[in-house]
Protein backbone atom coordinates (compact mmCIF):
# COMPACT_ATOMS: atom_id res chain seq x y z
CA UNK A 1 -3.23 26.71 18.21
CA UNK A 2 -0.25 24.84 17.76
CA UNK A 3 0.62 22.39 15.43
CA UNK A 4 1.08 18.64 16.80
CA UNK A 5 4.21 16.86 16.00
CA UNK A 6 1.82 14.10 14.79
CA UNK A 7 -0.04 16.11 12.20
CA UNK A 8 3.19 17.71 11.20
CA UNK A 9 4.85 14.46 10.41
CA UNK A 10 1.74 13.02 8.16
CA UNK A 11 1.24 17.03 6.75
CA UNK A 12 4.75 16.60 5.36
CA UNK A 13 4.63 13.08 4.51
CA UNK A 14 5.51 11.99 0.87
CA UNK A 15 2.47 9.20 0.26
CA UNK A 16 3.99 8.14 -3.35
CA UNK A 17 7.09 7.52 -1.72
CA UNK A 18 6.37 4.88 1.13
CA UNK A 19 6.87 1.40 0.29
CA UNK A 20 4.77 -1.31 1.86
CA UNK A 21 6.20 -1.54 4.98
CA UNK A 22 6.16 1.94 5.70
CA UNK A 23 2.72 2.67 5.09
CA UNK A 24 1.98 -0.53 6.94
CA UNK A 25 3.71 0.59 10.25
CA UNK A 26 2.39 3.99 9.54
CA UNK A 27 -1.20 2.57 9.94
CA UNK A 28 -0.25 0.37 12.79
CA UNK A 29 0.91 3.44 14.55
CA UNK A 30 -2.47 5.76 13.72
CA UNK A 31 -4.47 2.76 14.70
CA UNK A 32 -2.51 2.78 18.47
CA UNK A 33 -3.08 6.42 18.71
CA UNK A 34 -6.68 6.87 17.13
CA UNK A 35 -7.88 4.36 19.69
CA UNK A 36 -6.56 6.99 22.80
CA UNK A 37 -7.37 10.15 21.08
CA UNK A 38 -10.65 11.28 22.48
CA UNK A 39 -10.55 14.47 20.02
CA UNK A 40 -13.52 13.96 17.08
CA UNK A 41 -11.44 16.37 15.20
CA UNK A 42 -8.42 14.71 15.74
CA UNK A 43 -10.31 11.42 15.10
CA UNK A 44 -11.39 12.33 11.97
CA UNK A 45 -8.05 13.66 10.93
CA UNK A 46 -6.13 10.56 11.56
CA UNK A 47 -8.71 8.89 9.72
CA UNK A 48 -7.82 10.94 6.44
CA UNK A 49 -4.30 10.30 7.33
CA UNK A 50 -5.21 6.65 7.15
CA UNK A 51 -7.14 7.07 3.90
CA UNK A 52 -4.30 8.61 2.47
CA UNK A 53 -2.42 5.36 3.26
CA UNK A 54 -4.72 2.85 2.58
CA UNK A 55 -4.58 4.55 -1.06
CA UNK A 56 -0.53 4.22 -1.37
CA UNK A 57 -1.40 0.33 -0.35
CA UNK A 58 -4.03 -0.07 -3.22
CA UNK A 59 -1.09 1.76 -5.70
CA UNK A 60 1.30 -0.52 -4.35
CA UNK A 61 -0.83 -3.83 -5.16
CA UNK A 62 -1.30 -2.15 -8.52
CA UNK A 63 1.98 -1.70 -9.47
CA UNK A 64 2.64 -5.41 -8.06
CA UNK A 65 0.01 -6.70 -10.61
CA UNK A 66 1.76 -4.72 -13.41
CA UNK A 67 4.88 -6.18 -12.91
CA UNK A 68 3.51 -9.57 -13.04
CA UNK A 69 1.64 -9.75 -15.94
CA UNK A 70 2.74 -12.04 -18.47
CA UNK A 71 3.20 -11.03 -22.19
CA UNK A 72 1.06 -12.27 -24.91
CA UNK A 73 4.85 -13.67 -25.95
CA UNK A 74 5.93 -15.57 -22.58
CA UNK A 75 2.84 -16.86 -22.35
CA UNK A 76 2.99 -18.85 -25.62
CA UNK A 77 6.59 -19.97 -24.83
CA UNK A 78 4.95 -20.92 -21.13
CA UNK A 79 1.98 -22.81 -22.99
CA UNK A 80 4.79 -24.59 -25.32
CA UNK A 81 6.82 -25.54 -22.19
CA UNK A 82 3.82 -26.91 -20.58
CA UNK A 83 2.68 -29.01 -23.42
CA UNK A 84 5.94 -30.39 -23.78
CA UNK A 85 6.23 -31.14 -19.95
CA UNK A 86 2.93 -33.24 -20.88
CA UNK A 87 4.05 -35.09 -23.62
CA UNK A 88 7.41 -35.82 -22.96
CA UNK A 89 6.01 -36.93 -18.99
């Protein structure tokens, strides 16, 4: 049995490496093709392939929320900045 150029291309795939839009168009494209595949095998292993995505997505968002987070510190200066916006308004 020979290897599909499909399943070769998401075997050798780096995940951790993809940024959003990747994996995004990634899924767009195993969403085209898992709706003509008639294969359950195939089926099921586009679904992993899609798993394995949706995961890098739920990183990404992670890593997006750690980056935003304030510091105990900039949040006091943000609080002080407000309350002066308030008073001096």
């Amino acid at each position: 049995m020979s290897i599909r150029l499909i399943d070769w291309i998401f075997q050798n795939l780096d995940f951790k490496s993809l940024d959003r839009s990747a994996v995004l168009n990634h899924l767009i494209y195993l969403n085209e093709i898992t709706q003509q595949e008639t294969s359950l095998d195939r089926i099921v292993k586009y679904y992993s392939y899609k798993i394995s995505l949706e995961n890098r997505l739920v990183q990404l968002d992670k890593e997006l929320v750690d980056s935003i987070k304030i510091s105990p510190e900039s949040k006091s200066t943000l609080q002080q900045s407000a309350l002066k916006r308030m008073v001096v308004g």
